[in-house]
PDB file of N, CA and C in Angstrom:
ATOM      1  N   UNK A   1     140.792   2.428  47.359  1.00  0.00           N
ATOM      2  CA  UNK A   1     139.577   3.126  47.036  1.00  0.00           C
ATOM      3  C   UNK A   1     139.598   4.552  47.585  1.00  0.00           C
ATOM      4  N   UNK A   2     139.855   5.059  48.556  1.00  0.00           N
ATOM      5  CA  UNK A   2     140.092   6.007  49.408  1.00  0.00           C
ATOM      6  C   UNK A   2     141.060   6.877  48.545  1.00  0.00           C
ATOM      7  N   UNK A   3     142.107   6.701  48.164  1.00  0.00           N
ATOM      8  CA  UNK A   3     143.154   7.291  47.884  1.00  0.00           C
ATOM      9  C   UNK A   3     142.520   7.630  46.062  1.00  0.00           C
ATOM     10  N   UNK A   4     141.573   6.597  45.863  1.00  0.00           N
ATOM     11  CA  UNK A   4     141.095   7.013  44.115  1.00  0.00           C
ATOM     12  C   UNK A   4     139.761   8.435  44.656  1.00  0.00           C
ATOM     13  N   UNK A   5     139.417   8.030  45.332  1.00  0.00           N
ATOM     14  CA  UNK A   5     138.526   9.244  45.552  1.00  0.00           C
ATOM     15  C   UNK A   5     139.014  10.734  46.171  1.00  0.00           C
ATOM     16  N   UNK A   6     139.882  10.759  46.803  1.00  0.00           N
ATOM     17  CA  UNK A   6     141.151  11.501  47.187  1.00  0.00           C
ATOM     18  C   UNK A   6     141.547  12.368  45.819  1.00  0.00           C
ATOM     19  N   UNK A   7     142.096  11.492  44.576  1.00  0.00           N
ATOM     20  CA  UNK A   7     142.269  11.649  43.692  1.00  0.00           C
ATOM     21  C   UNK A   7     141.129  13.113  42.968  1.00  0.00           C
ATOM     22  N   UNK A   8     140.013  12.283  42.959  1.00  0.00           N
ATOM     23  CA  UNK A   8     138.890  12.426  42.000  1.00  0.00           C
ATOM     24  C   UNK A   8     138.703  14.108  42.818  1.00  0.00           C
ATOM     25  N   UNK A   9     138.385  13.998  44.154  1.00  0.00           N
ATOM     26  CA  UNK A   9     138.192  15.440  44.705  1.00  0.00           C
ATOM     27  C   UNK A   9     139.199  16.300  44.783  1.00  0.00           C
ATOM     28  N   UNK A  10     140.745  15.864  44.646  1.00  0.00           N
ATOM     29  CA  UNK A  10     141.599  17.213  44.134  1.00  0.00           C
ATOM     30  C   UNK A  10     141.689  17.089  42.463  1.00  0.00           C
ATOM     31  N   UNK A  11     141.303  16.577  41.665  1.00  0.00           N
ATOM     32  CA  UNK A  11     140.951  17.463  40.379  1.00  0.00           C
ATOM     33  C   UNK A  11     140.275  18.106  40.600  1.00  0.00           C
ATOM     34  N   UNK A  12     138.789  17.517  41.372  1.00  0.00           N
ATOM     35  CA  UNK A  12     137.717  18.666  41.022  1.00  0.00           C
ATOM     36  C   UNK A  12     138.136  20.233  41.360  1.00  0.00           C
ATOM     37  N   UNK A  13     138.802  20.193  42.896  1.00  0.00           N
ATOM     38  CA  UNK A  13     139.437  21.056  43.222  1.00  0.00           C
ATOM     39  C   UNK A  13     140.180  21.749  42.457  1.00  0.00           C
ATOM     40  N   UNK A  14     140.578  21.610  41.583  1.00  0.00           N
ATOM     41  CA  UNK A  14     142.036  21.940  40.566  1.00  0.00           C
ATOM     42  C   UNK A  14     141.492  22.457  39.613  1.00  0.00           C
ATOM     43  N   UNK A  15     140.349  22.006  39.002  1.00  0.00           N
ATOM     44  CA  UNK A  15     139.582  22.996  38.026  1.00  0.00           C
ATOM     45  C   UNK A  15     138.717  24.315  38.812  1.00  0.00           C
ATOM     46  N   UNK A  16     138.575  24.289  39.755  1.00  0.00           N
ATOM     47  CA  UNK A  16     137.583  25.179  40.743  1.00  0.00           C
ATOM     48  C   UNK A  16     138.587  26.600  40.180  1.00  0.00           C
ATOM     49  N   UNK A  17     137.931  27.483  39.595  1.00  0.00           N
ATOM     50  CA  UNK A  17     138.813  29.161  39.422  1.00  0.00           C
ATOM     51  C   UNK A  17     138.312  30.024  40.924  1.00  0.00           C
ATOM     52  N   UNK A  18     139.943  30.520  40.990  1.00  0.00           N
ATOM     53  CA  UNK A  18     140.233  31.364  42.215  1.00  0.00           C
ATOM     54  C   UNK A  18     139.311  32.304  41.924  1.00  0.00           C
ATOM     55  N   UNK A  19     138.339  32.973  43.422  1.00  0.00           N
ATOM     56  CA  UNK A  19     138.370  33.897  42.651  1.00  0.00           C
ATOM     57  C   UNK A  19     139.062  35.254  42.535  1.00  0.00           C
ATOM     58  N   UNK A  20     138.727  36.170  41.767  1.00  0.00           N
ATOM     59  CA  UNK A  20     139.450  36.985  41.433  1.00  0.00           C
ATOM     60  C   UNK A  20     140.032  38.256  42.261  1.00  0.00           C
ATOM     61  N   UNK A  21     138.832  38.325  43.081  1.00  0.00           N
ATOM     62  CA  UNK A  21     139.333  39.716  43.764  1.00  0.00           C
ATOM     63  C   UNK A  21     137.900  39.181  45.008  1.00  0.00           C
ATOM     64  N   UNK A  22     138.519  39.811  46.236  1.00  0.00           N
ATOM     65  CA  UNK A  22     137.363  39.298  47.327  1.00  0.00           C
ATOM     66  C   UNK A  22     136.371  41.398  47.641  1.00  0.00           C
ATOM     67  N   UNK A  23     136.002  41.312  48.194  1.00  0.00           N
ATOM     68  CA  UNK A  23     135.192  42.445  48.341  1.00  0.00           C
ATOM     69  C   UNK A  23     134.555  42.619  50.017  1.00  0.00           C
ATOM     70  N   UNK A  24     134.096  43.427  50.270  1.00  0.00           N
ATOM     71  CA  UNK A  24     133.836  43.883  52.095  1.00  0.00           C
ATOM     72  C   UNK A  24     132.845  44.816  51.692  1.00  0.00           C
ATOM     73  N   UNK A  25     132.051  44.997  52.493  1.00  0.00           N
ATOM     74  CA  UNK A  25     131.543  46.097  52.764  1.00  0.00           C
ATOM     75  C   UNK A  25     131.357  46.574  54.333  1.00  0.00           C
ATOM     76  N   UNK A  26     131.344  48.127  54.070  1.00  0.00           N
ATOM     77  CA  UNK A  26     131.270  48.034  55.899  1.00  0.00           C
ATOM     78  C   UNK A  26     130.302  48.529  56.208  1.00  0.00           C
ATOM     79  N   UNK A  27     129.555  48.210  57.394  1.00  0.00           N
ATOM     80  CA  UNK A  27     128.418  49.144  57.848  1.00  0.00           C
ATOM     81  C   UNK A  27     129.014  50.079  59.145  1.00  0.00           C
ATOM     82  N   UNK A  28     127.860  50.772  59.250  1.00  0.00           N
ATOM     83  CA  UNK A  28     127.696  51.764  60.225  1.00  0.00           C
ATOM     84  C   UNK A  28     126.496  51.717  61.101  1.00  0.00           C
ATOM     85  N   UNK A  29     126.636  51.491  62.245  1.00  0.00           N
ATOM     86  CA  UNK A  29     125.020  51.207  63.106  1.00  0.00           C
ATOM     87  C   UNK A  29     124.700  52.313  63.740  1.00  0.00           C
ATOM     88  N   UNK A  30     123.596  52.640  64.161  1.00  0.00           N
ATOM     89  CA  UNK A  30     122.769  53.986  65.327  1.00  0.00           C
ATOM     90  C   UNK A  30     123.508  55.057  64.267  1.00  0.00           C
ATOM     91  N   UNK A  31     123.414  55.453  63.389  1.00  0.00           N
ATOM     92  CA  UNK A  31     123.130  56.364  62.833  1.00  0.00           C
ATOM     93  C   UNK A  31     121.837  57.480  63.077  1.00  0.00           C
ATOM     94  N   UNK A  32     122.057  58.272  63.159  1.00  0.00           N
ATOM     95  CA  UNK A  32     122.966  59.520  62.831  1.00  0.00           C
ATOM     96  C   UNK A  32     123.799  59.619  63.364  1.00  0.00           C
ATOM     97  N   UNK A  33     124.568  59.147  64.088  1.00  0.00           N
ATOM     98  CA  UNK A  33     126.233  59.448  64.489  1.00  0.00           C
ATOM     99  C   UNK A  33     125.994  58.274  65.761  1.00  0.00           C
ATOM    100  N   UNK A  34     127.489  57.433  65.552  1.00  0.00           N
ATOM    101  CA  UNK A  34     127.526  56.526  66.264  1.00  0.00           C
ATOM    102  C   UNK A  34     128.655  56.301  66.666  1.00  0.00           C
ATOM    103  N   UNK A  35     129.046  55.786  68.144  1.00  0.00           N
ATOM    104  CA  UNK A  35     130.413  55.834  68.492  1.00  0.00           C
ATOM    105  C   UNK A  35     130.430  56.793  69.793  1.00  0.00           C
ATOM    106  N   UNK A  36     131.133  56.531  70.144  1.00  0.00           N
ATOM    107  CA  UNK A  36     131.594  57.664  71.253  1.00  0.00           C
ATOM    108  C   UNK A  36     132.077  58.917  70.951  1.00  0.00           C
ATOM    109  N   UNK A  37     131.472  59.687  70.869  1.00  0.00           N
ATOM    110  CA  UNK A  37     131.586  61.127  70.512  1.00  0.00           C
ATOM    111  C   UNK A  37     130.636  62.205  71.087  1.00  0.00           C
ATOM    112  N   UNK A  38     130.895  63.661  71.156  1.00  0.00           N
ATOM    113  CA  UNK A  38     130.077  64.387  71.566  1.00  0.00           C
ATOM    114  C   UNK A  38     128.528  63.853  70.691  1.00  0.00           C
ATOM    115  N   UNK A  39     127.740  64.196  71.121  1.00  0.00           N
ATOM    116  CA  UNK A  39     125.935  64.050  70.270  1.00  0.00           C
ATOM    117  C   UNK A  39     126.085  65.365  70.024  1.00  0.00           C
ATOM    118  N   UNK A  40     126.335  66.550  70.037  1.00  0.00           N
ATOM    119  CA  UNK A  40     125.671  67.676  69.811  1.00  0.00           C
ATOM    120  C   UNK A  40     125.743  67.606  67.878  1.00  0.00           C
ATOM    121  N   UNK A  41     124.733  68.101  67.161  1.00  0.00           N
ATOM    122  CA  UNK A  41     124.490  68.686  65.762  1.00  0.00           C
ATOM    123  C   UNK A  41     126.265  69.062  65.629  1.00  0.00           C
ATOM    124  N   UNK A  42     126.236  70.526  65.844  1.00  0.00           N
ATOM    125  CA  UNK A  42     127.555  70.533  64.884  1.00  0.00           C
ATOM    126  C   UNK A  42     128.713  70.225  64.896  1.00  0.00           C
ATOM    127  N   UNK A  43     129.510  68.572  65.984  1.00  0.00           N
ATOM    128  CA  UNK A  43     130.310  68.086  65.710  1.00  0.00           C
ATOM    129  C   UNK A  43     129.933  67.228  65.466  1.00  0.00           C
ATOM    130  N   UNK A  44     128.658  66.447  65.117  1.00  0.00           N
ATOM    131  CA  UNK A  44     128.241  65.385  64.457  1.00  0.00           C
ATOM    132  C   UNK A  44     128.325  65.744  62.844  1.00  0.00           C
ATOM    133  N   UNK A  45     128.234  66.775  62.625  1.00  0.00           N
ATOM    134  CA  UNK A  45     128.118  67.049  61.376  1.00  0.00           C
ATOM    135  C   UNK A  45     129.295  67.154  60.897  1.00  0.00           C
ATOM    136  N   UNK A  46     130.330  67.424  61.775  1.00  0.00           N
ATOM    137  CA  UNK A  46     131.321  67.389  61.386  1.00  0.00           C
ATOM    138  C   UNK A  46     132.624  65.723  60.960  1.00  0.00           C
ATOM    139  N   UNK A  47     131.816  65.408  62.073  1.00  0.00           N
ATOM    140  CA  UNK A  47     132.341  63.810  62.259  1.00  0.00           C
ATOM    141  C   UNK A  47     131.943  63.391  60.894  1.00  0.00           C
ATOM    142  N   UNK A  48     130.278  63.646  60.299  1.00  0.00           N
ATOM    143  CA  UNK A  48     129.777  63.394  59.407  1.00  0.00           C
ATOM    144  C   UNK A  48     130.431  63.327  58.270  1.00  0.00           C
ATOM    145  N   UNK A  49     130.801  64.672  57.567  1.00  0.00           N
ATOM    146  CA  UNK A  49     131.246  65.081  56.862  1.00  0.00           C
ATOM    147  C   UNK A  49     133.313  64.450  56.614  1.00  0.00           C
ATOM    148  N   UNK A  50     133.568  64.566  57.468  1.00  0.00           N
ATOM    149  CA  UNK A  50     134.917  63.775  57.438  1.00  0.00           C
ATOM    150  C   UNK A  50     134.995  62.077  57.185  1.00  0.00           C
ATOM    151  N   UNK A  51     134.377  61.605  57.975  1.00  0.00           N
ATOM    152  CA  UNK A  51     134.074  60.395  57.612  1.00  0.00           C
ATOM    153  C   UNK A  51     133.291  59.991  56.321  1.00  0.00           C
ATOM    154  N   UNK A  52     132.583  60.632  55.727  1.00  0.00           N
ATOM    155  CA  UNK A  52     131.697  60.585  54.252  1.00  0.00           C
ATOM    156  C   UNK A  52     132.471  61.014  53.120  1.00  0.00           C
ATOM    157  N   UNK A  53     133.893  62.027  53.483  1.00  0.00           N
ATOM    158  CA  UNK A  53     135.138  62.273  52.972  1.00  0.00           C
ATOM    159  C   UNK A  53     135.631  61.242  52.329  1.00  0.00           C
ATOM    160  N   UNK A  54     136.218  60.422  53.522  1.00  0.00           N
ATOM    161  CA  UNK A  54     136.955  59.104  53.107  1.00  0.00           C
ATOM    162  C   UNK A  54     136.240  58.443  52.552  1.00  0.00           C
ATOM    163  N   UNK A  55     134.925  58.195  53.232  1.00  0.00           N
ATOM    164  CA  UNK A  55     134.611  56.797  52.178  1.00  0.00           C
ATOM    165  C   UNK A  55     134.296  57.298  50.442  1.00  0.00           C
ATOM    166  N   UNK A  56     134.234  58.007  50.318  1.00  0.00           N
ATOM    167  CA  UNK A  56     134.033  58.250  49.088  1.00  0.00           C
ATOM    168  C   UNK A  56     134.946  58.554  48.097  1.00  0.00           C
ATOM    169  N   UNK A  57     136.222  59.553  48.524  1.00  0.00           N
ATOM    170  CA  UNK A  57     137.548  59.486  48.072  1.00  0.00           C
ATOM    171  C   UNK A  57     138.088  57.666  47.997  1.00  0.00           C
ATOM    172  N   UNK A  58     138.058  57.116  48.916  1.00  0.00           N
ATOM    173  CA  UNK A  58     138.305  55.552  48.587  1.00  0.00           C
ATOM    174  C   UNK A  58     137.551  54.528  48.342  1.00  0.00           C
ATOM    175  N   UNK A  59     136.561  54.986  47.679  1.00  0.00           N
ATOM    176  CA  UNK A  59     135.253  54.439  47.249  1.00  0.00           C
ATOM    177  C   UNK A  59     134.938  53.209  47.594  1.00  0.00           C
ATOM    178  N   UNK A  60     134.963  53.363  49.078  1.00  0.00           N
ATOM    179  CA  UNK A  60     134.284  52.332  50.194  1.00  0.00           C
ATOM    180  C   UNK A  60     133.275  51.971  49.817  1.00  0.00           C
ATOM    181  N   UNK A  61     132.704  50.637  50.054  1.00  0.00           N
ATOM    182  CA  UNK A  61     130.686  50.525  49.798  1.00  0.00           C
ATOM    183  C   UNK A  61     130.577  50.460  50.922  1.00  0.00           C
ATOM    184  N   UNK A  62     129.259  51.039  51.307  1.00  0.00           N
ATOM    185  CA  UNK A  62     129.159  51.516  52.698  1.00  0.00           C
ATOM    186  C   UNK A  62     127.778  51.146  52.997  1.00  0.00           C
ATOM    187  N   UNK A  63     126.907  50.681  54.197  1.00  0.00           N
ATOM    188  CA  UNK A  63     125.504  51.102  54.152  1.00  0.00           C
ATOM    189  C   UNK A  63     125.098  51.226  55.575  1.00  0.00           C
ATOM    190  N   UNK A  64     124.960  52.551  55.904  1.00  0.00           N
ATOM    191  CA  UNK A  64     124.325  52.756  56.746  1.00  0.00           C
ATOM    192  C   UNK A  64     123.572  52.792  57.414  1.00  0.00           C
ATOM    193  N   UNK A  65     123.178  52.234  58.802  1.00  0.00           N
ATOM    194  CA  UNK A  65     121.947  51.712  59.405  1.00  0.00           C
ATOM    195  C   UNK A  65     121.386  52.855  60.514  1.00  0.00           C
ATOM    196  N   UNK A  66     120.093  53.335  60.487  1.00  0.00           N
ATOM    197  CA  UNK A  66     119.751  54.017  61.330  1.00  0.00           C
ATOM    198  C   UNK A  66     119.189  53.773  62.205  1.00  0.00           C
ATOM    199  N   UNK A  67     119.204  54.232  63.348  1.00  0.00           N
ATOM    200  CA  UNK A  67     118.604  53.525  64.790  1.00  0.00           C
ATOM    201  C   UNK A  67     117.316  55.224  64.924  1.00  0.00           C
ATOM    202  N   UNK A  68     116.142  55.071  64.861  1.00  0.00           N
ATOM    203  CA  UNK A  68     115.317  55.905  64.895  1.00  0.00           C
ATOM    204  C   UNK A  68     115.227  56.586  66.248  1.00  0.00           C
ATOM    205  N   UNK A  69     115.535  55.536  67.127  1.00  0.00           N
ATOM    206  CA  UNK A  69     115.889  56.923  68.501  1.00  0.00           C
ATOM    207  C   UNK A  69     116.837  57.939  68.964  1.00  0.00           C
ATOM    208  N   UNK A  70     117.733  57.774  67.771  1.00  0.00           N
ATOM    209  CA  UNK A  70     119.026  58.534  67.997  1.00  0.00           C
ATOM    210  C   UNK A  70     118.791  59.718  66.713  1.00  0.00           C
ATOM    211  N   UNK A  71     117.350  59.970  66.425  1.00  0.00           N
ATOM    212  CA  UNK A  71     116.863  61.031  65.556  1.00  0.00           C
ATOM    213  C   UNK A  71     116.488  62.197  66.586  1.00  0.00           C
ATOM    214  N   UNK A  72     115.849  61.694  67.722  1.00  0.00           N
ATOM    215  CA  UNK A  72     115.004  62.485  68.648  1.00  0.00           C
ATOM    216  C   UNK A  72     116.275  63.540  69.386  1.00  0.00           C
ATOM    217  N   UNK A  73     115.444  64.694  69.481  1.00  0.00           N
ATOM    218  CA  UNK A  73     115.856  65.885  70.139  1.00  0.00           C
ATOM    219  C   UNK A  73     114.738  66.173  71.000  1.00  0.00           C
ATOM    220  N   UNK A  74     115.322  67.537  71.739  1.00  0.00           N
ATOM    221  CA  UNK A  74     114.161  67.681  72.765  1.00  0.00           C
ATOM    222  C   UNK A  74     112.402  68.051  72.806  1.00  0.00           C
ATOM    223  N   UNK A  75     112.109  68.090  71.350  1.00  0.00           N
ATOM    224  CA  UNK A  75     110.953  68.494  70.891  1.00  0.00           C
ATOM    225  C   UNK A  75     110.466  67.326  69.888  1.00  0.00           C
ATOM    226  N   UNK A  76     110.887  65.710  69.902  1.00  0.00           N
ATOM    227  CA  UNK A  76     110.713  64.952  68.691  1.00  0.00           C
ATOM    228  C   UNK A  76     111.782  64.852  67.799  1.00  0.00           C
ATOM    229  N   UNK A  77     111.401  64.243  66.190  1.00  0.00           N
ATOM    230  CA  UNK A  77     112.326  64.037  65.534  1.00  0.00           C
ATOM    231  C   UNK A  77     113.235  65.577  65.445  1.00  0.00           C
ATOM    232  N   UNK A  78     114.377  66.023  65.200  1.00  0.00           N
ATOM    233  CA  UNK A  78     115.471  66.580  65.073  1.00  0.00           C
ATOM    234  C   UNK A  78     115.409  66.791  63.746  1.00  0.00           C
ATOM    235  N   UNK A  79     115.085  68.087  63.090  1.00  0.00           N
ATOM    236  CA  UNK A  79     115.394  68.145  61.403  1.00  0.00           C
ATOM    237  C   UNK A  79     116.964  68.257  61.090  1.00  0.00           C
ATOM    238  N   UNK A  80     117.799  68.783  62.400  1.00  0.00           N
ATOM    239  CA  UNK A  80     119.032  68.603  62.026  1.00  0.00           C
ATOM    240  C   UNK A  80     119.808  67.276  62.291  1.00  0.00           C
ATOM    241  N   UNK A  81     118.851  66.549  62.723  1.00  0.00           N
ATOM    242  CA  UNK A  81     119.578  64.902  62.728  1.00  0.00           C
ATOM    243  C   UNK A  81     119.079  64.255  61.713  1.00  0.00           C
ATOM    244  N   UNK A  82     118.077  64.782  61.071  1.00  0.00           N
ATOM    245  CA  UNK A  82     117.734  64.304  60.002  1.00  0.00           C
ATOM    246  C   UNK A  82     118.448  64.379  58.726  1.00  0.00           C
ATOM    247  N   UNK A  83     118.848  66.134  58.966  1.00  0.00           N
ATOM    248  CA  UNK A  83     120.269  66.434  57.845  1.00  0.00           C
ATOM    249  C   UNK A  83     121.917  65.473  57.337  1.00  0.00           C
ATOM    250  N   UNK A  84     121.941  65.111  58.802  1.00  0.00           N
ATOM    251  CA  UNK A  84     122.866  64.350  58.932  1.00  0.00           C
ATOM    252  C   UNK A  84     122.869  63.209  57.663  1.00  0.00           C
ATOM    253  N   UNK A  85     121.221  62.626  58.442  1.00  0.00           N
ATOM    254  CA  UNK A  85     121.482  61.461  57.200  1.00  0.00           C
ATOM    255  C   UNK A  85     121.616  61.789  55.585  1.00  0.00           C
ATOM    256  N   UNK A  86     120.659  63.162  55.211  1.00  0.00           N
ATOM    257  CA  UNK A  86     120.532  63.709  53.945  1.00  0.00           C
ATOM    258  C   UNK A  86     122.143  63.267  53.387  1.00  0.00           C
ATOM    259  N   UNK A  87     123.082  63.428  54.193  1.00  0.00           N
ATOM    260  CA  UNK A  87     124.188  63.721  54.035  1.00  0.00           C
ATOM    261  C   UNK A  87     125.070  62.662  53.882  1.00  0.00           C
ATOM    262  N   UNK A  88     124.697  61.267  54.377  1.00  0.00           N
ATOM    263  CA  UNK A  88     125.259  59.972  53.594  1.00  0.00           C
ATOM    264  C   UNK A  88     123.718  59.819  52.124  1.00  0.00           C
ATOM    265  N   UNK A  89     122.828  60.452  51.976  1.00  0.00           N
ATOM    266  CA  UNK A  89     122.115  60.078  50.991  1.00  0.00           C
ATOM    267  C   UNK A  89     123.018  60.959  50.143  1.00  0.00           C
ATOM    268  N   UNK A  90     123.361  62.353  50.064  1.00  0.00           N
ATOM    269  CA  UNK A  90     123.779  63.292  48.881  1.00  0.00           C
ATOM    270  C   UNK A  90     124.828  62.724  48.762  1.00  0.00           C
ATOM    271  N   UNK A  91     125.502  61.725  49.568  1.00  0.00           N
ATOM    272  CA  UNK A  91     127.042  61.057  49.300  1.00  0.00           C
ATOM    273  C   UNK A  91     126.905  59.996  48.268  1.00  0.00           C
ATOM    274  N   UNK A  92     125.507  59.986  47.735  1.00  0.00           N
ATOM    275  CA  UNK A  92     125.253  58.518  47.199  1.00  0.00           C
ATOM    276  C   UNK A  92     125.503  56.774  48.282  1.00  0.00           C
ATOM    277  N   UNK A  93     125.050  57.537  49.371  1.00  0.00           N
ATOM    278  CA  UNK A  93     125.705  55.892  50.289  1.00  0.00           C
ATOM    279  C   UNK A  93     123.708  55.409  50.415  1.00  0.00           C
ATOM    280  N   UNK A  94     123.746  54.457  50.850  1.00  0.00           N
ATOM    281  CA  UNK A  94     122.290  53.917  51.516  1.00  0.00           C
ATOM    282  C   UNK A  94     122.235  53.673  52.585  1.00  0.00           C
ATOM    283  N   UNK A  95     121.099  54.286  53.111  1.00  0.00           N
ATOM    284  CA  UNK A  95     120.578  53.592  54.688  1.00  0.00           C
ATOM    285  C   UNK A  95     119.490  52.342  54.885  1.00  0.00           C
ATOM    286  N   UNK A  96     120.164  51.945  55.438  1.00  0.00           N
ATOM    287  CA  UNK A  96     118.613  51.067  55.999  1.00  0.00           C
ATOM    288  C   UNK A  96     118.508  51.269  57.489  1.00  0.00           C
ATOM    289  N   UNK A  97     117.630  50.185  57.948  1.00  0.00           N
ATOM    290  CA  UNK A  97     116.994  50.501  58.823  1.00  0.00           C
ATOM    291  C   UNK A  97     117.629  49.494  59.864  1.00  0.00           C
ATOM    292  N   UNK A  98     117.742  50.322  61.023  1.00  0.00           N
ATOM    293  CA  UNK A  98     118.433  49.692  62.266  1.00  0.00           C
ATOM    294  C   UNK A  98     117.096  48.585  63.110  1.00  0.00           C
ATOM    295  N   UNK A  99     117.140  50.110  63.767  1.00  0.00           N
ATOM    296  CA  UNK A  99     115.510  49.416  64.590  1.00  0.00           C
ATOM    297  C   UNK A  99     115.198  51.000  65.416  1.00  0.00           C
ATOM    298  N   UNK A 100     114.264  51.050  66.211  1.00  0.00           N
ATOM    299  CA  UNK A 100     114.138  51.862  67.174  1.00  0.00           C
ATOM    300  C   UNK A 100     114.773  52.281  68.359  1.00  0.00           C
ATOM    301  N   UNK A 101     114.825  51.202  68.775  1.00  0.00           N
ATOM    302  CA  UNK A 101     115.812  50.466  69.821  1.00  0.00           C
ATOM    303  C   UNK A 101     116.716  49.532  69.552  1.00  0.00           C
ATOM    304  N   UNK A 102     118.310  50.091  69.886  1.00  0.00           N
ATOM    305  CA  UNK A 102     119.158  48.520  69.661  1.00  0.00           C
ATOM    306  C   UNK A 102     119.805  48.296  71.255  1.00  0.00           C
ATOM    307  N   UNK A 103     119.684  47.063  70.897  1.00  0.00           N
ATOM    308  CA  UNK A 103     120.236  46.582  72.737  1.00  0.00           C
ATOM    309  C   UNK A 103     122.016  46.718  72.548  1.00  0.00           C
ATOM    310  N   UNK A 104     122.410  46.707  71.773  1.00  0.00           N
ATOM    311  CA  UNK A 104     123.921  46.752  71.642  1.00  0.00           C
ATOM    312  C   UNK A 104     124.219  46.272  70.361  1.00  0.00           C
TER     313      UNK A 104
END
């Protein structure tokens, strides 16, 4: 009996289609710039811009998550950290939303 049901679940198996191609996507967290790197605006922008390079030349799917405290500068939100993100939006990439605070 064992060995007929054995049977029965590698046909089923055997008709099951591979599939064809597998897929990834990658994210990005604490956006506007994340990682160990200087914070200042214009090597973030630069990091920005190189990295938004590649993914798009190798038409990565990408979606970027923003952490809203890593907007703030010394006067409130930052319009040039805000640019940053403009800048995975004009890439055609998407953001969502991190949190305010991420613990790690």
């Amino acid at each position: 009996m064992k060995a007929a049901g054995l049977a029965v679940a590698l046909s089923v198996i055997a008709f099951v289609p591979a599939p064809s191609s597998r897929e990834v996507a990658v994210t990005f967290d604490d956006l506007p710039v994340a990682g160990v790197v200087r914070r200042d605006v214009p090597a973030s922008r630069e990091l920005t811009a190189t990295l938004l390079r590649a993914i798009t030349a190798h038409h990565v799917p990408v979606v970027g998550f923003v952490n809203e405290s890593k907007l703030a500068g010394d006067h409130g939100v930052d319009p040039a950290r805000i640019g940053l993100l403009k800048m995975w939006l004009d890439a055609g990439l998407e953001l969502g939303n991190h949190t305010a605070i991420c613990g790690g």
